[in-house]
C-alpha atoms as a PDB file:
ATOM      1  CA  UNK A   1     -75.604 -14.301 -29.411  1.00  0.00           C
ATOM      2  CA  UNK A   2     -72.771 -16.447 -28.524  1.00  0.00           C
ATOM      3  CA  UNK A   3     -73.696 -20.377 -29.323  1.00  0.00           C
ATOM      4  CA  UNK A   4     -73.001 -22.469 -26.618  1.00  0.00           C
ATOM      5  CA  UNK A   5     -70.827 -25.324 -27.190  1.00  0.00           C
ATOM      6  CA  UNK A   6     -70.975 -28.837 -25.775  1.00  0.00           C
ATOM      7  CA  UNK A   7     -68.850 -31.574 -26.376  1.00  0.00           C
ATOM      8  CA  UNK A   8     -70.694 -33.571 -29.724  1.00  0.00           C
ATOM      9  CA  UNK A   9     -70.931 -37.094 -29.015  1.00  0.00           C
ATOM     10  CA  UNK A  10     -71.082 -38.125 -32.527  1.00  0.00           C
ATOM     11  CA  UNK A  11     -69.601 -37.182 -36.197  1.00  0.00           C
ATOM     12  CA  UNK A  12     -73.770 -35.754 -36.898  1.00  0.00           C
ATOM     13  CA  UNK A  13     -73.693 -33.182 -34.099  1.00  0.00           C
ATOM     14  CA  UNK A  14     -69.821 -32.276 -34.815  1.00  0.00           C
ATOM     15  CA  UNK A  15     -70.626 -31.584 -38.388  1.00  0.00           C
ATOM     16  CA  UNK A  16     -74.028 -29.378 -37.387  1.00  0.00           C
ATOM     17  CA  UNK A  17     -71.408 -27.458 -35.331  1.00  0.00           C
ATOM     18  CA  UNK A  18     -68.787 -26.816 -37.812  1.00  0.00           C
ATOM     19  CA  UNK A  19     -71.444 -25.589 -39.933  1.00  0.00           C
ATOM     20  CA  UNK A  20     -72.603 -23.186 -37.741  1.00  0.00           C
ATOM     21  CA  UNK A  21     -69.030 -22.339 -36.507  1.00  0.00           C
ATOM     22  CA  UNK A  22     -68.540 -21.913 -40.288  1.00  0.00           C
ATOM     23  CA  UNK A  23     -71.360 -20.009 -41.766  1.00  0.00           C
ATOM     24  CA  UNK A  24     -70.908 -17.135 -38.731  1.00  0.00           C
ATOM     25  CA  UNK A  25     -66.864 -17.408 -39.585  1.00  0.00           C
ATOM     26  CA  UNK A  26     -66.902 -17.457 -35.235  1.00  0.00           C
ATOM     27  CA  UNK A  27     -63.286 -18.616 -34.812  1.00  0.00           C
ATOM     28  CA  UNK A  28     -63.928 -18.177 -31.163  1.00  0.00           C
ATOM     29  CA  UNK A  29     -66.909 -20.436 -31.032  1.00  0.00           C
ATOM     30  CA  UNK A  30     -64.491 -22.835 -32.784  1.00  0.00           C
ATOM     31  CA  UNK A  31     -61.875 -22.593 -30.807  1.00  0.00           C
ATOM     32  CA  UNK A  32     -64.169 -23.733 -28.266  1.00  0.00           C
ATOM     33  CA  UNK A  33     -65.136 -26.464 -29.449  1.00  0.00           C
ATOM     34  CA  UNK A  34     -61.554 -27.877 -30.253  1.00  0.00           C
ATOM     35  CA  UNK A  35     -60.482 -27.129 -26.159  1.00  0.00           C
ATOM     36  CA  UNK A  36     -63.455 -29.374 -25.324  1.00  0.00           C
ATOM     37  CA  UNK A  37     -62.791 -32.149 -28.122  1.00  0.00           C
ATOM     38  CA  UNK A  38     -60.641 -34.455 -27.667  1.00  0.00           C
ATOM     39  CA  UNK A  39     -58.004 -34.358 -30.842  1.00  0.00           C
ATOM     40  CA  UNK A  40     -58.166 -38.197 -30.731  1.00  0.00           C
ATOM     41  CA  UNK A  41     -62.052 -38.263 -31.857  1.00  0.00           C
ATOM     42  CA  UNK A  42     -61.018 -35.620 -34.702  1.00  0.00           C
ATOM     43  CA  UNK A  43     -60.758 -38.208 -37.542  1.00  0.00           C
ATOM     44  CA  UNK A  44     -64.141 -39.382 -36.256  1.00  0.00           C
ATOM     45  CA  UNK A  45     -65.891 -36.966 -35.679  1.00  0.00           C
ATOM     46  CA  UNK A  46     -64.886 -35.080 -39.309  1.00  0.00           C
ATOM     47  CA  UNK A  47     -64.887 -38.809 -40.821  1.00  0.00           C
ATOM     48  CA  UNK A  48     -65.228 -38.033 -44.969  1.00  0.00           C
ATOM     49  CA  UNK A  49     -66.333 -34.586 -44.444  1.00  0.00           C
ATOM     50  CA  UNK A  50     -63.195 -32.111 -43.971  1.00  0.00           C
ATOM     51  CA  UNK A  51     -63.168 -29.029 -46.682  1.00  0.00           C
ATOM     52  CA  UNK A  52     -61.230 -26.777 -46.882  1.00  0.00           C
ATOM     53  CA  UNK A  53     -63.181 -23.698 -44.929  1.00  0.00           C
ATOM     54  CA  UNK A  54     -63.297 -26.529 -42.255  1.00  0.00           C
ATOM     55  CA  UNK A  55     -59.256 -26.637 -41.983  1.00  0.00           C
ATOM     56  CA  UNK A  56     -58.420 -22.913 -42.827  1.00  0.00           C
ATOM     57  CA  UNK A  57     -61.172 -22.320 -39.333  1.00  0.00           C
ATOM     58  CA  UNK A  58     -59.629 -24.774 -37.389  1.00  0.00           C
ATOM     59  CA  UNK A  59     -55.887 -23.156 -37.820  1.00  0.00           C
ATOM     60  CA  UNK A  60     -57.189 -19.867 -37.570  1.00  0.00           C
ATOM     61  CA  UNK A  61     -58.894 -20.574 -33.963  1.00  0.00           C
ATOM     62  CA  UNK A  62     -55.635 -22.735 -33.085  1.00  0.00           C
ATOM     63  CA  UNK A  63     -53.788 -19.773 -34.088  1.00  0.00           C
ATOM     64  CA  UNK A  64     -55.491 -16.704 -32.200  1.00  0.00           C
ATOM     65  CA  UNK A  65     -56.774 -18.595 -29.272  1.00  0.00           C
ATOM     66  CA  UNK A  66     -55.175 -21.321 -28.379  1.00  0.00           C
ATOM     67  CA  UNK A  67     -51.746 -21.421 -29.121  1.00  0.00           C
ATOM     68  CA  UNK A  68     -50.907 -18.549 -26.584  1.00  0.00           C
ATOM     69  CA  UNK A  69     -52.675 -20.805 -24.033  1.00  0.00           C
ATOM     70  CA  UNK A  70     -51.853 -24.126 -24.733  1.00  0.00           C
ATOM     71  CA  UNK A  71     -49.338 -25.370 -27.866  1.00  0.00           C
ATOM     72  CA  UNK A  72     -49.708 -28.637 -26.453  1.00  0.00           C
ATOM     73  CA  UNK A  73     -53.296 -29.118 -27.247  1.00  0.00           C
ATOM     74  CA  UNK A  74     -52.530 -27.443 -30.635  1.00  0.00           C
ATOM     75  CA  UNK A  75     -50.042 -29.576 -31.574  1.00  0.00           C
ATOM     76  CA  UNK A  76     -52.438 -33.078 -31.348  1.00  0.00           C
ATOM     77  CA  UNK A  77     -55.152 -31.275 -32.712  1.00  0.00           C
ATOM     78  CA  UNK A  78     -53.225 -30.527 -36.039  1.00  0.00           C
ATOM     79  CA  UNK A  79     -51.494 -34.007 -35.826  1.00  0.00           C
ATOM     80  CA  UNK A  80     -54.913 -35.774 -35.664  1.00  0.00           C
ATOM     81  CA  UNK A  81     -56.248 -33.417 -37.973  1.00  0.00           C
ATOM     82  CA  UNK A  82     -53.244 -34.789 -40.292  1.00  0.00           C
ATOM     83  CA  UNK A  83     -55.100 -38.360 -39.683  1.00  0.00           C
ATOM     84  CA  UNK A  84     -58.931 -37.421 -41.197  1.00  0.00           C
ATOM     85  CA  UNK A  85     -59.734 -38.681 -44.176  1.00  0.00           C
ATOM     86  CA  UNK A  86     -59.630 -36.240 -46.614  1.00  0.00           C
ATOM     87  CA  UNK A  87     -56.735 -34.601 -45.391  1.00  0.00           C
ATOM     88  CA  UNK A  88     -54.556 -35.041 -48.106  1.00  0.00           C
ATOM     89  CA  UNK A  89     -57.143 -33.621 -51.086  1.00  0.00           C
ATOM     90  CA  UNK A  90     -58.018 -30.326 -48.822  1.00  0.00           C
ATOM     91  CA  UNK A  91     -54.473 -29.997 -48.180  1.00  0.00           C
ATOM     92  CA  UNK A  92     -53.865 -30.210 -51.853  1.00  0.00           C
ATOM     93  CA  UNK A  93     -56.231 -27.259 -52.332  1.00  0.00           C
ATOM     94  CA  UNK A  94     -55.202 -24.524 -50.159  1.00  0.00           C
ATOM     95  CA  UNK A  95     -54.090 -21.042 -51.509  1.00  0.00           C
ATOM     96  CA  UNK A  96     -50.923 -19.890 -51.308  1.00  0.00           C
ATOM     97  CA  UNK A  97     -52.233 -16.844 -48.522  1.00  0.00           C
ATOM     98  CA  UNK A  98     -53.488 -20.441 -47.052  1.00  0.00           C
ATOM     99  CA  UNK A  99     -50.709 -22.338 -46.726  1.00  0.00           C
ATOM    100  CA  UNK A 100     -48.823 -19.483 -45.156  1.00  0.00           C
ATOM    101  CA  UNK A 101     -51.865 -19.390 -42.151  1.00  0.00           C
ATOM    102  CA  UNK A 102     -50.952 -22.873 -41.540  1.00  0.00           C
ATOM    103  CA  UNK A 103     -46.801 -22.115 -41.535  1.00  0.00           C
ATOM    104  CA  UNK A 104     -47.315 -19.019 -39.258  1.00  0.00           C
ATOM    105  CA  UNK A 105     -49.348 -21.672 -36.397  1.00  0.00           C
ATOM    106  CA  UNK A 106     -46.256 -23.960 -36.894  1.00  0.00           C
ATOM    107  CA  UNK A 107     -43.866 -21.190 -36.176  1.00  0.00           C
ATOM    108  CA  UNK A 108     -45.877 -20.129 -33.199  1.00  0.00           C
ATOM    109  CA  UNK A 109     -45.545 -23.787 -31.489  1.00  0.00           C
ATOM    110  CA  UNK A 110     -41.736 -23.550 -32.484  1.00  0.00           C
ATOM    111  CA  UNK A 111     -41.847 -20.314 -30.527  1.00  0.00           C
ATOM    112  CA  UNK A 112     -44.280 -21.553 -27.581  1.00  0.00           C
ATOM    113  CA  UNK A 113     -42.523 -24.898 -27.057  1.00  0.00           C
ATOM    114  CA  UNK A 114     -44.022 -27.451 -24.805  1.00  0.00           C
ATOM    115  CA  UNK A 115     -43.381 -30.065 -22.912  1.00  0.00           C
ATOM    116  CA  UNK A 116     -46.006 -32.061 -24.794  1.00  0.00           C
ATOM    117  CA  UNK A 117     -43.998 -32.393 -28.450  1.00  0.00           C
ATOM    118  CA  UNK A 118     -40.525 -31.914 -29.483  1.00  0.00           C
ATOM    119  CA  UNK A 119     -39.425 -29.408 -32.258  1.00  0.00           C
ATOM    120  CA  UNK A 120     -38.299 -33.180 -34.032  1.00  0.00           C
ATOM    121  CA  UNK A 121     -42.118 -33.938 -33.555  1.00  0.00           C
ATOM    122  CA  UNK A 122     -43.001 -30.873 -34.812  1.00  0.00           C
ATOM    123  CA  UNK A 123     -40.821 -30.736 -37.777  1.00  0.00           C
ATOM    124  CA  UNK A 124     -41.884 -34.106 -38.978  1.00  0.00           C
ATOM    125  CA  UNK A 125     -45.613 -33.143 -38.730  1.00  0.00           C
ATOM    126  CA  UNK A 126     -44.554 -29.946 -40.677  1.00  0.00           C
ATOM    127  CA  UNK A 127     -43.730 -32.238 -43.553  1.00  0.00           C
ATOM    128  CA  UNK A 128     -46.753 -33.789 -43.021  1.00  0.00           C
ATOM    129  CA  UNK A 129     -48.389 -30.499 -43.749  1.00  0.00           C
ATOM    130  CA  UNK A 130     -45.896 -30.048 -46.825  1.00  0.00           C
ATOM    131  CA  UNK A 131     -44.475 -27.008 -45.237  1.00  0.00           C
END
């Protein structure tokens, strides 16, 4: 049984969401719900309460089903995502095996280039990411 997925209007319903998305490890139910958020609202809608599982999810749906379709969307989505407040600490914490999840989406926008972003924009935000 496939959850359906509606835009949340608030950081309450995003987070009951994620936890869903989270507990069923449903990166396509995910992915879903980034194509219909707007990467603007991310630092929002996550406000204090990105972990880890929450980040390593979001790059993995990025990654398998949306990067193929749309690098453009990606790209604001993990440069918003580089705005939420705890950012920096769950950063801090991923694995090694982690960290290289998050280097193989970069190299996949550097691959899928779009009009959207430059490969200067996308370096920089690499760095942001400590890649």
């Amino acid at each position: 049984e496939k959850p359906r997925i509606s835009e949340p209007s608030n950081a309450y319903d995003f987070g009951q969401i994620i936890n869903v998305v989270n507990a069923n490890k449903d990166k396509a139910a995910c992915a879903d719900l980034l194509t219909i958020t707007d990467p603007k609202k991310l630092p929002v809608l996550l406000s204090n309460k990105l972990e880890g599982e929450t980040l390593l999810i979001f790059i993995q749906s990025l990654e398998h089903y949306i990067a193929g379709k749309d690098p453009g969307l990606v790209y604001q989505h993990l440069f918003y995502l580089s705005k939420v407040e705890r950012f920096k600490v769950v950063l801090s914490l991923l694995s090694k095996n982690e960290k290289e999840e998050v280097h193989q989406l970069f190299d996949l926008l550097s691959e899928n280039q779009s009009g959207q972003y430059s490969l200067e924009d996308l370096e920089s935000l690499k760095k942001v990411y400590e890649l």
